[in-house]
PDB file of N, CA and C in Angstrom:
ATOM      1  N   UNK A   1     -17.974  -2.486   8.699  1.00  0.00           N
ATOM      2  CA  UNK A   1     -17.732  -3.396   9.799  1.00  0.00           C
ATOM      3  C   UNK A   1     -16.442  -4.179   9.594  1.00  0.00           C
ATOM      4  N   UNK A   2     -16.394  -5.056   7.967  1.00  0.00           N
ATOM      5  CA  UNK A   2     -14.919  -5.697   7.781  1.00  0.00           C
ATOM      6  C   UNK A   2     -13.365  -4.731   8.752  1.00  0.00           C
ATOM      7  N   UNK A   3     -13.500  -3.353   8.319  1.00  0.00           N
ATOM      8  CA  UNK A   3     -12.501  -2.598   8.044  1.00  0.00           C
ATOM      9  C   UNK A   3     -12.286  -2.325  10.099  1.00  0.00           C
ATOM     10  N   UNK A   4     -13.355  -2.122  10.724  1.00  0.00           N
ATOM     11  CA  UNK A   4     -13.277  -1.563  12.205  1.00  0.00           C
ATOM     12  C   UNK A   4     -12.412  -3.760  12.506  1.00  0.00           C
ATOM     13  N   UNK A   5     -13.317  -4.507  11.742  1.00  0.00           N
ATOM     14  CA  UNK A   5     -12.672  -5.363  13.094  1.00  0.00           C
ATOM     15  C   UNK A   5     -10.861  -5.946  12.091  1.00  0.00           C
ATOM     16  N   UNK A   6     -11.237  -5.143  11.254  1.00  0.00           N
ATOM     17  CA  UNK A   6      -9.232  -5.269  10.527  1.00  0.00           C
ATOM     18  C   UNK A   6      -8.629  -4.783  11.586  1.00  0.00           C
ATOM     19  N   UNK A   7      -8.935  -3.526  11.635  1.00  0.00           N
ATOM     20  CA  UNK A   7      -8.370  -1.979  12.242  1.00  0.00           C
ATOM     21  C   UNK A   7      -7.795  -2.693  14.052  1.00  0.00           C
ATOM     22  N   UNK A   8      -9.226  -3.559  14.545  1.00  0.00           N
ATOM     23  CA  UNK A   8      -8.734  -4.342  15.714  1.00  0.00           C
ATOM     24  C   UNK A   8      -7.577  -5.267  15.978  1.00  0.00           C
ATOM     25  N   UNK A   9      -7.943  -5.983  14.845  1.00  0.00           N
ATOM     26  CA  UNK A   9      -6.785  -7.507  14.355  1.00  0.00           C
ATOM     27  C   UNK A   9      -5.634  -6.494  14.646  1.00  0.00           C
ATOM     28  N   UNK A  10      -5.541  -5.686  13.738  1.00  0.00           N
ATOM     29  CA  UNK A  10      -4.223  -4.883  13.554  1.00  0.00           C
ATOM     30  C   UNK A  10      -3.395  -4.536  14.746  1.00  0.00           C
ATOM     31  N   UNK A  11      -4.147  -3.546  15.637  1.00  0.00           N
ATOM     32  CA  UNK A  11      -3.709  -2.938  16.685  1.00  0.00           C
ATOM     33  C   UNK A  11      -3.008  -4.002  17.475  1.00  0.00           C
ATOM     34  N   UNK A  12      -3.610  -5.253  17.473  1.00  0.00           N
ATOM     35  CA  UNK A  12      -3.071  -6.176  18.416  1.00  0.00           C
ATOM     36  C   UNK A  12      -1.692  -6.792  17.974  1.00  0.00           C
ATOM     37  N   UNK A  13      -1.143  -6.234  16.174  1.00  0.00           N
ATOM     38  CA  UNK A  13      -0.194  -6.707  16.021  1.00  0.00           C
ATOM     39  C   UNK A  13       1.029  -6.039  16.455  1.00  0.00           C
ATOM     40  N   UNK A  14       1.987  -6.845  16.122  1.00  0.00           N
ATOM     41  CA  UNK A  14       3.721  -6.132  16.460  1.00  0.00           C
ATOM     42  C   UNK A  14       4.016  -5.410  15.302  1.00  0.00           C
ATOM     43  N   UNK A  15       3.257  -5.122  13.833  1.00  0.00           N
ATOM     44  CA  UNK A  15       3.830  -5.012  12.801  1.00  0.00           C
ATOM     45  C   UNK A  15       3.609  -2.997  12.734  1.00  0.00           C
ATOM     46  N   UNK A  16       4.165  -2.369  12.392  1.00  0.00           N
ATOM     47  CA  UNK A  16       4.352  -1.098  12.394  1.00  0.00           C
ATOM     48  C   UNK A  16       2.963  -0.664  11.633  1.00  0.00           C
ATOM     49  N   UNK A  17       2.130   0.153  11.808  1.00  0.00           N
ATOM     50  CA  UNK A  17       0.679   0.123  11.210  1.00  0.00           C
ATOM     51  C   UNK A  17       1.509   0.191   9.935  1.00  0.00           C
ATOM     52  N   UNK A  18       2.419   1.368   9.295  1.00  0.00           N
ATOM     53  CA  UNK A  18       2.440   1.846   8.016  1.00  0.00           C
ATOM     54  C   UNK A  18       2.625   0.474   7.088  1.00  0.00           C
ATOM     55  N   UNK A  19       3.437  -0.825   7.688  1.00  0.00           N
ATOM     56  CA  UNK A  19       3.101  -2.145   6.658  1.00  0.00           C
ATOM     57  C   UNK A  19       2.579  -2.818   6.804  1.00  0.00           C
ATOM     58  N   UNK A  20       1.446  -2.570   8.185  1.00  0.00           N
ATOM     59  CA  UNK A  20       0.346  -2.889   8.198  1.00  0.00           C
ATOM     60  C   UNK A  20      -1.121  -2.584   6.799  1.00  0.00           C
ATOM     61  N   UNK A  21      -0.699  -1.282   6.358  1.00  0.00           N
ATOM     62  CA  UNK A  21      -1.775  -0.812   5.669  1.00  0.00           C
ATOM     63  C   UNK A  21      -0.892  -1.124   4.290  1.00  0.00           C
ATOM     64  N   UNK A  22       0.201  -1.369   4.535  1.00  0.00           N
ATOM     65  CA  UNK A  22       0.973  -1.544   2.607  1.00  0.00           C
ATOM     66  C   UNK A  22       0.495  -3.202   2.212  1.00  0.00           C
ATOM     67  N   UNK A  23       0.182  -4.114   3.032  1.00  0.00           N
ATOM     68  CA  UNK A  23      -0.040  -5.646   2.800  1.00  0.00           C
ATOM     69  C   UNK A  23      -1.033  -5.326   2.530  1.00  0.00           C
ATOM     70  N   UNK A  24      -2.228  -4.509   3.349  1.00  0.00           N
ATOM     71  CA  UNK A  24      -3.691  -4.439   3.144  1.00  0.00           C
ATOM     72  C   UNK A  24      -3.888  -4.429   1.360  1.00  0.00           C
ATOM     73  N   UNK A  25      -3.249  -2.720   1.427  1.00  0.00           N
ATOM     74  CA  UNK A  25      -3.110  -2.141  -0.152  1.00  0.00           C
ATOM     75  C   UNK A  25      -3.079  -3.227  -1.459  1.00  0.00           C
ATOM     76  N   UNK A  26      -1.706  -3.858  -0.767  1.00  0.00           N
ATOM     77  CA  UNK A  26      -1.175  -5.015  -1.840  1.00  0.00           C
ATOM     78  C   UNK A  26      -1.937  -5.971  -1.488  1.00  0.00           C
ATOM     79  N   UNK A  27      -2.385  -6.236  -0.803  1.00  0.00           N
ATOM     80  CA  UNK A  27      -3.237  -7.673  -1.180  1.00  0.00           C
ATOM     81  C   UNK A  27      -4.679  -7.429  -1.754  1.00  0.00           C
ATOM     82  N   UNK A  28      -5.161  -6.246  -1.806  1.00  0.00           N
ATOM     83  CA  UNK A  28      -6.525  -6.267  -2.386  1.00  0.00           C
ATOM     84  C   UNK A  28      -6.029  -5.999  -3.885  1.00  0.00           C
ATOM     85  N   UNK A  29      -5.061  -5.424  -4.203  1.00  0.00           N
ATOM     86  CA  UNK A  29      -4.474  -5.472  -5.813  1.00  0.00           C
ATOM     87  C   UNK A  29      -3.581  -6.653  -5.876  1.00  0.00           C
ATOM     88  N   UNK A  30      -3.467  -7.582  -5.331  1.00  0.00           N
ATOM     89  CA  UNK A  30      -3.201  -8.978  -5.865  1.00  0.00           C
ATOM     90  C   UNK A  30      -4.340  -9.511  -5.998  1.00  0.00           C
ATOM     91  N   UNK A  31      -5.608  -9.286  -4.499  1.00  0.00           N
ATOM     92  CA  UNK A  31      -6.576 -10.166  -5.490  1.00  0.00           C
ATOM     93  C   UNK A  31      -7.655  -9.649  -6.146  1.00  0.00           C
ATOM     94  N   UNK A  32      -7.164  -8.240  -7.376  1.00  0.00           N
ATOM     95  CA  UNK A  32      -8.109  -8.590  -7.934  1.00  0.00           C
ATOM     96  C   UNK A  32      -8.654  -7.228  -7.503  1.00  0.00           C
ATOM     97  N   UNK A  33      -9.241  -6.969  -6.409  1.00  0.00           N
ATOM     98  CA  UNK A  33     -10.256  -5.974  -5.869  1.00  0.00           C
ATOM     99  C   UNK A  33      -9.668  -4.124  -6.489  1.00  0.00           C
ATOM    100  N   UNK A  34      -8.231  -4.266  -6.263  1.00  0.00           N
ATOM    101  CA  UNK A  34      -7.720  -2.871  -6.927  1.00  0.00           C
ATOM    102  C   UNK A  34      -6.982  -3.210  -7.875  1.00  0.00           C
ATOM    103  N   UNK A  35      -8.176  -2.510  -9.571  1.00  0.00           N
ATOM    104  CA  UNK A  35      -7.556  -3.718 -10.466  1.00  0.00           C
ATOM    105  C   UNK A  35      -6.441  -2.485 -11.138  1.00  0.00           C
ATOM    106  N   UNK A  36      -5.690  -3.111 -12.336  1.00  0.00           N
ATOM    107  CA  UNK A  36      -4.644  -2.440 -12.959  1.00  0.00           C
ATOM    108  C   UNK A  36      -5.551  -1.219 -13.491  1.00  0.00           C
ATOM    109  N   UNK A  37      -4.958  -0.201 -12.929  1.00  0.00           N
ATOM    110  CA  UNK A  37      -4.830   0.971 -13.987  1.00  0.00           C
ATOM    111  C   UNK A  37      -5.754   1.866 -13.100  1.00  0.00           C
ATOM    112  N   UNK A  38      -6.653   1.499 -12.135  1.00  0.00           N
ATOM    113  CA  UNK A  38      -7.188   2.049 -10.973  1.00  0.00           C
ATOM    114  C   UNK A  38      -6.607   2.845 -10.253  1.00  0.00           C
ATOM    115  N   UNK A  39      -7.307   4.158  -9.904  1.00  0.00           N
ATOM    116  CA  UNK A  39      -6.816   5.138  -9.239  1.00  0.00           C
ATOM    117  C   UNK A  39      -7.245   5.057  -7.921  1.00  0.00           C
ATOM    118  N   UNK A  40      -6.556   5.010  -7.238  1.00  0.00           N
ATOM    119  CA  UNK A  40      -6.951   4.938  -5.483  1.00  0.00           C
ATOM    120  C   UNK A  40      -6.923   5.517  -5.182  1.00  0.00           C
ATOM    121  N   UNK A  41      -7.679   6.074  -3.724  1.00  0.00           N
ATOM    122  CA  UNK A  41      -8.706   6.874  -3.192  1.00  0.00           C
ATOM    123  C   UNK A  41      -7.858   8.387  -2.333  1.00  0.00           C
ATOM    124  N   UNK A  42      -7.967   9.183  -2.676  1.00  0.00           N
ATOM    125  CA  UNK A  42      -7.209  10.590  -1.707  1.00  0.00           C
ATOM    126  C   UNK A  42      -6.467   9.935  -0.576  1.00  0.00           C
ATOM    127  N   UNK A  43      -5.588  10.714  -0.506  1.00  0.00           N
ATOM    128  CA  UNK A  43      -4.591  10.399   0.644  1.00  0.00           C
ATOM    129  C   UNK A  43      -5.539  10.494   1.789  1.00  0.00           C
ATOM    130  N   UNK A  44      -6.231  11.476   2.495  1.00  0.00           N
ATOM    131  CA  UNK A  44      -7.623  11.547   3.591  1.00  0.00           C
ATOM    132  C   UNK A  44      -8.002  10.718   3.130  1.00  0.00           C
ATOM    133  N   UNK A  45      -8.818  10.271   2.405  1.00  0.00           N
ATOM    134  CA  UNK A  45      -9.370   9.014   2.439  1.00  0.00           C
ATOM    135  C   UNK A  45      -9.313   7.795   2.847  1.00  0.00           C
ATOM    136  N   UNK A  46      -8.195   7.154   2.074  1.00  0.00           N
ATOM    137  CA  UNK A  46      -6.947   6.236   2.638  1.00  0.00           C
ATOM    138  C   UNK A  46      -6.675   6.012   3.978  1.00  0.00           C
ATOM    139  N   UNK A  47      -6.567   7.080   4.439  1.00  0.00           N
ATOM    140  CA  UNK A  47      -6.249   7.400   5.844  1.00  0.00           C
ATOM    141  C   UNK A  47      -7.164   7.359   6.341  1.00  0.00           C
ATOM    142  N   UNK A  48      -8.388   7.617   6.270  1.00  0.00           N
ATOM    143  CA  UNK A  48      -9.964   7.926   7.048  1.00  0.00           C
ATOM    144  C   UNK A  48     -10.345   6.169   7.211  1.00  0.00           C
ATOM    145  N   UNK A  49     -10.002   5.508   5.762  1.00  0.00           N
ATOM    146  CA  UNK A  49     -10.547   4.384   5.564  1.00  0.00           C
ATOM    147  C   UNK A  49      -9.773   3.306   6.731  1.00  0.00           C
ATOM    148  N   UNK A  50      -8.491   3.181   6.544  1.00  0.00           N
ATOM    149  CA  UNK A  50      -7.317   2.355   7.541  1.00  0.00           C
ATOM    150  C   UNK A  50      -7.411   3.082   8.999  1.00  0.00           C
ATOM    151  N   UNK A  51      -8.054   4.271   9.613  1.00  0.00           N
ATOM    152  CA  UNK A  51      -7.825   4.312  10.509  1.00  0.00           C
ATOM    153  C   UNK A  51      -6.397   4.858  11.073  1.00  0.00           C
ATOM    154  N   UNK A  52      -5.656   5.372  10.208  1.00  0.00           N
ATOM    155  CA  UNK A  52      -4.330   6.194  10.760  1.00  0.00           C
ATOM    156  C   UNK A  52      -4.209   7.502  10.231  1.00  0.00           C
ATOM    157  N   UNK A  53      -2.929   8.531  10.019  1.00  0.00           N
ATOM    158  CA  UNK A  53      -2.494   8.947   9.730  1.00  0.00           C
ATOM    159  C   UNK A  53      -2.164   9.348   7.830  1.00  0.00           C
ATOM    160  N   UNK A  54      -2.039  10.442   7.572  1.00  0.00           N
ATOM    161  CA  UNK A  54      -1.736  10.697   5.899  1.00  0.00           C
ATOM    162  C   UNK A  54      -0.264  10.227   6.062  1.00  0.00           C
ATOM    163  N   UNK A  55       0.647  10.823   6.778  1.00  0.00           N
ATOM    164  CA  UNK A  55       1.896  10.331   6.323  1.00  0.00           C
ATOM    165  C   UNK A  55       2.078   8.653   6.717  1.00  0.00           C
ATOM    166  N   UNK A  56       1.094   8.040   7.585  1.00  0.00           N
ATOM    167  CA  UNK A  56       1.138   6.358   7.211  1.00  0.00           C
ATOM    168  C   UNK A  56       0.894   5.969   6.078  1.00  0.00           C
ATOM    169  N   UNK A  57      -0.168   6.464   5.356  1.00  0.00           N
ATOM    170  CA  UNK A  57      -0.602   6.110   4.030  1.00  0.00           C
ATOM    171  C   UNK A  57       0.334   6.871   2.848  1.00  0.00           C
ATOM    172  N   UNK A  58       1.496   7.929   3.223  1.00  0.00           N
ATOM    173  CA  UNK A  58       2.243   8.097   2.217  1.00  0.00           C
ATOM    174  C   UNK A  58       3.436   7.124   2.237  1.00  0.00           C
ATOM    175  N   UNK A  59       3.444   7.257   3.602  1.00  0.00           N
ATOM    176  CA  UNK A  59       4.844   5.980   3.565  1.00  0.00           C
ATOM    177  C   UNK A  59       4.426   4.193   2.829  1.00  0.00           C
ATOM    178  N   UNK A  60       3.222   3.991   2.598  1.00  0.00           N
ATOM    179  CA  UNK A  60       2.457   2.644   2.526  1.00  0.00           C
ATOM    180  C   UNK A  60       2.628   2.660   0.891  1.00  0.00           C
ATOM    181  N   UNK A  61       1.985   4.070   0.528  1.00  0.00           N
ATOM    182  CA  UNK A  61       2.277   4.269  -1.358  1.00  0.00           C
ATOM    183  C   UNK A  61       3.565   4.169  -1.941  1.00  0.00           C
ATOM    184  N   UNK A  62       4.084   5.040  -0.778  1.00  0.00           N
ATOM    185  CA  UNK A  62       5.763   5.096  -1.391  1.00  0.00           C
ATOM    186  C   UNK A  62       6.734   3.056  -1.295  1.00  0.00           C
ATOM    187  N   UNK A  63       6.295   2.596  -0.339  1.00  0.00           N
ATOM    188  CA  UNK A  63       6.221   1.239  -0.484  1.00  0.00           C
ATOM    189  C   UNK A  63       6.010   0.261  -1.650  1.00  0.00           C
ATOM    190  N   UNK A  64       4.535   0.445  -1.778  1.00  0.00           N
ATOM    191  CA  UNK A  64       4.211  -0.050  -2.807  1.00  0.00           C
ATOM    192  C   UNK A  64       4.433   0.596  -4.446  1.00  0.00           C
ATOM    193  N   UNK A  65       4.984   1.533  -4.146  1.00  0.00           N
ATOM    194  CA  UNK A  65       5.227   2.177  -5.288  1.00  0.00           C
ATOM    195  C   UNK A  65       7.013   1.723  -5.627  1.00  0.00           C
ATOM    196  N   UNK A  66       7.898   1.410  -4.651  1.00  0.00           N
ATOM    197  CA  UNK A  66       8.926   0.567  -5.019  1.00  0.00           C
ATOM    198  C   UNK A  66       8.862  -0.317  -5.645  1.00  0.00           C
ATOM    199  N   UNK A  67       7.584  -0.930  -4.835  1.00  0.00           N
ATOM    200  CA  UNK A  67       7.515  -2.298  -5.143  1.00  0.00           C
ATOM    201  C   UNK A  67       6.974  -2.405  -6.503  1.00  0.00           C
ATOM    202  N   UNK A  68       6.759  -0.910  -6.974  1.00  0.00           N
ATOM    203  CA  UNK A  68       6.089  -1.372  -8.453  1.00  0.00           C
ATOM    204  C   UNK A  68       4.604  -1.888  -8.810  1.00  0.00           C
ATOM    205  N   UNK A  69       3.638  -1.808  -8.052  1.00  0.00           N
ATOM    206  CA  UNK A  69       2.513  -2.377  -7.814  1.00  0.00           C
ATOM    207  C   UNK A  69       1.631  -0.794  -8.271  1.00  0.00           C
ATOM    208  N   UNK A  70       2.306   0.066  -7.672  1.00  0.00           N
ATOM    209  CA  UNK A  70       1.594   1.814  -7.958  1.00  0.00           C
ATOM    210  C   UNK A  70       2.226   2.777  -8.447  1.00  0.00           C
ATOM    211  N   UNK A  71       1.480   3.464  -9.060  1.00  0.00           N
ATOM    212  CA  UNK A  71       2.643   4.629  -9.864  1.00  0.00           C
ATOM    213  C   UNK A  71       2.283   6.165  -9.296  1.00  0.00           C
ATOM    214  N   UNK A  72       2.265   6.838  -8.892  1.00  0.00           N
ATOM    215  CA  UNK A  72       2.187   8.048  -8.767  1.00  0.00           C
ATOM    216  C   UNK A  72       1.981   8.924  -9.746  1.00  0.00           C
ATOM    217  N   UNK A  73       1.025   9.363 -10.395  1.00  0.00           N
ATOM    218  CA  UNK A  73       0.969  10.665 -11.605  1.00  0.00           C
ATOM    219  C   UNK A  73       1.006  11.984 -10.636  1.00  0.00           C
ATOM    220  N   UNK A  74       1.881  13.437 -11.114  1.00  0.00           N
ATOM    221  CA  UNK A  74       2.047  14.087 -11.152  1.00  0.00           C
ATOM    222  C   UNK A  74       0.064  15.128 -11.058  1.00  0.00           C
ATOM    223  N   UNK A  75       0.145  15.589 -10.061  1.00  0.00           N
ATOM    224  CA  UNK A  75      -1.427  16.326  -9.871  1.00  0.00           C
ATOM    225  C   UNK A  75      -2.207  15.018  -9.981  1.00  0.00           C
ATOM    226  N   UNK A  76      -2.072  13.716 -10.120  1.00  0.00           N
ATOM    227  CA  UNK A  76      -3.199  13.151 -10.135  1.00  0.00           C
ATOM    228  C   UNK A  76      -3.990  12.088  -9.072  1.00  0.00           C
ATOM    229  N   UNK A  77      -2.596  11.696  -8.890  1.00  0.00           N
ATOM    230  CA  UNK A  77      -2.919  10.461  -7.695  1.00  0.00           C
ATOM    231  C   UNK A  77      -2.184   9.411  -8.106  1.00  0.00           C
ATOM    232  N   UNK A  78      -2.435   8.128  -7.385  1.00  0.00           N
ATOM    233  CA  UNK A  78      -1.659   6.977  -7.267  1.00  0.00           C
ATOM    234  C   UNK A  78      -2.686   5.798  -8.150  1.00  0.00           C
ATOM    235  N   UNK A  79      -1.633   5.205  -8.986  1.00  0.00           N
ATOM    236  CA  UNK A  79      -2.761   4.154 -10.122  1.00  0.00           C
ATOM    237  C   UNK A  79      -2.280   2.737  -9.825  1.00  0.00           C
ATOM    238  N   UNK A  80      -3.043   2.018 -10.134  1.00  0.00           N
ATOM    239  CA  UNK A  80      -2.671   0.577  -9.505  1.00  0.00           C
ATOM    240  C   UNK A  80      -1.929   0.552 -11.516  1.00  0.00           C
ATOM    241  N   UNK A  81      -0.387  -0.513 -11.175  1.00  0.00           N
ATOM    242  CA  UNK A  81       0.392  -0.334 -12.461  1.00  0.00           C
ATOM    243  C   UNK A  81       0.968  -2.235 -12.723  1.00  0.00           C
ATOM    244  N   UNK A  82       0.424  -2.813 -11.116  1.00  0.00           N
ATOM    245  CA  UNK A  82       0.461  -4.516 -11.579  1.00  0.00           C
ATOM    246  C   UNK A  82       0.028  -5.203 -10.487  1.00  0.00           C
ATOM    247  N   UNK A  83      -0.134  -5.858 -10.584  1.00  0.00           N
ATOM    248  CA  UNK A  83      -0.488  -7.271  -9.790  1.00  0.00           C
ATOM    249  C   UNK A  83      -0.056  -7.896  -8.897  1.00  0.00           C
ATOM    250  N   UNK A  84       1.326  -7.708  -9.642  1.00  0.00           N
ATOM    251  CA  UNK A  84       2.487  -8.424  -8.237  1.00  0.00           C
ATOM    252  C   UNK A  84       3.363  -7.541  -7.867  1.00  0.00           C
ATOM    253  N   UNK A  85       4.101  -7.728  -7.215  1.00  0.00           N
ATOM    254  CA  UNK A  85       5.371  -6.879  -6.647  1.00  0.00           C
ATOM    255  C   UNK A  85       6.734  -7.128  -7.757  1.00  0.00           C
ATOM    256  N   UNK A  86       7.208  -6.243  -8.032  1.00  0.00           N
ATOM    257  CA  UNK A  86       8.599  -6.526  -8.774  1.00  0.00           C
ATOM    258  C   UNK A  86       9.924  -7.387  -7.825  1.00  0.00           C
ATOM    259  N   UNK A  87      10.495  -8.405  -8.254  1.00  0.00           N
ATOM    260  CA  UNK A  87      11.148  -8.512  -7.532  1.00  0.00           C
ATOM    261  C   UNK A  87      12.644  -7.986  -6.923  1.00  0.00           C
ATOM    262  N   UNK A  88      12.085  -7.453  -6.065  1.00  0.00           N
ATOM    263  CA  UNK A  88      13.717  -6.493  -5.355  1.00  0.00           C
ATOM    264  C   UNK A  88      14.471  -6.828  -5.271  1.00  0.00           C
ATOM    265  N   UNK A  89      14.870  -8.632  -5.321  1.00  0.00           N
ATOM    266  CA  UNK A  89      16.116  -9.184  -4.808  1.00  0.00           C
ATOM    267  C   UNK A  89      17.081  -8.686  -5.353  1.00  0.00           C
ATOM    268  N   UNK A  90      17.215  -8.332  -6.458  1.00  0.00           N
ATOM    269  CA  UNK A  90      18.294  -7.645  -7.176  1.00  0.00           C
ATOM    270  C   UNK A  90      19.050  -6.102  -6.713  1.00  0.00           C
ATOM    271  N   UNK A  91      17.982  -5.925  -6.281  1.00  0.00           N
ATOM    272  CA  UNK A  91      18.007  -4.058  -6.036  1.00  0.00           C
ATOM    273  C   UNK A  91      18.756  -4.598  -4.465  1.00  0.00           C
ATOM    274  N   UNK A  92      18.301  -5.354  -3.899  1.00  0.00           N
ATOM    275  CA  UNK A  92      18.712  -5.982  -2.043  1.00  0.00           C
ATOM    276  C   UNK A  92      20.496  -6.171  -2.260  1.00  0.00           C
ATOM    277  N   UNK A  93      21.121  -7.467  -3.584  1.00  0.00           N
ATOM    278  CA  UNK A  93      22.262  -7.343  -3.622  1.00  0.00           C
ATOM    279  C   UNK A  93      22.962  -6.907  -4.295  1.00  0.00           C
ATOM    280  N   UNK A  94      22.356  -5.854  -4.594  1.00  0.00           N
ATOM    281  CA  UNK A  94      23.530  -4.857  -5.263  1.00  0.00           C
ATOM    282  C   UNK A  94      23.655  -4.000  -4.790  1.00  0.00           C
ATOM    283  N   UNK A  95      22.661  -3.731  -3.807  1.00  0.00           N
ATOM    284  CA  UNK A  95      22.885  -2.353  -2.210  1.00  0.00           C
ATOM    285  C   UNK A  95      23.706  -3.288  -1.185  1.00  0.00           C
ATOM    286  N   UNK A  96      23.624  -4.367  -1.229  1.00  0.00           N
ATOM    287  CA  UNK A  96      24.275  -5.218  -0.208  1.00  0.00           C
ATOM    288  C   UNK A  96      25.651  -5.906  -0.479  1.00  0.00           C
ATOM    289  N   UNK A  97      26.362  -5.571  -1.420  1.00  0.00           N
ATOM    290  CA  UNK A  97      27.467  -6.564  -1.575  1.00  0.00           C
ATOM    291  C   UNK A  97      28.674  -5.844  -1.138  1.00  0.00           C
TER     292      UNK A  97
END
């Protein structure tokens, strides 16, 4: 039930679903709920669970996987790798100057 009346909240927003579902991601591994070192759930899954698309939920990993929060293993899946987000500002002005 939480997830159908998210899925509602959502639709009504302006925000593009795919960082719609990357805040979701990241905020249940900030608080706690997807803890370090946790493997998260099949790409279908993911997708079954949020209510969109696989390539929303690849673009959402690949996100959070900048951000350093998930790692990707090779054949295995995506592992929760921290807590917080790394901070990009650095990576922002040194693509930006």
């Amino acid at each position: 039930m939480f997830l159908a009346e998210q899925r509602k909240e959502h639709n009504m927003s302006t925000e593009p679903r795919w960082w719609q579902v990357t805040t979701h991601i990241g905020s249940c591994i900030i608080t706690g709920e997807y803890e370090v070192g946790a493997k998260l759930g099949k790409l279908q899954e993911l997708a079954d669970e949020h209510g969109c698309g696989v390539s929303t939920i690849q673009r959402a990993l690949s996100t959070l996987e900048y951000l350093g929060m998930i790692e990707s293993r090779q054949g295995s899946g995506y592992y929760v790798t921290a807590r917080y987000p790394r901070d990009v500002r650095e990576d922002w002005n040194a693509e930006n100057c």
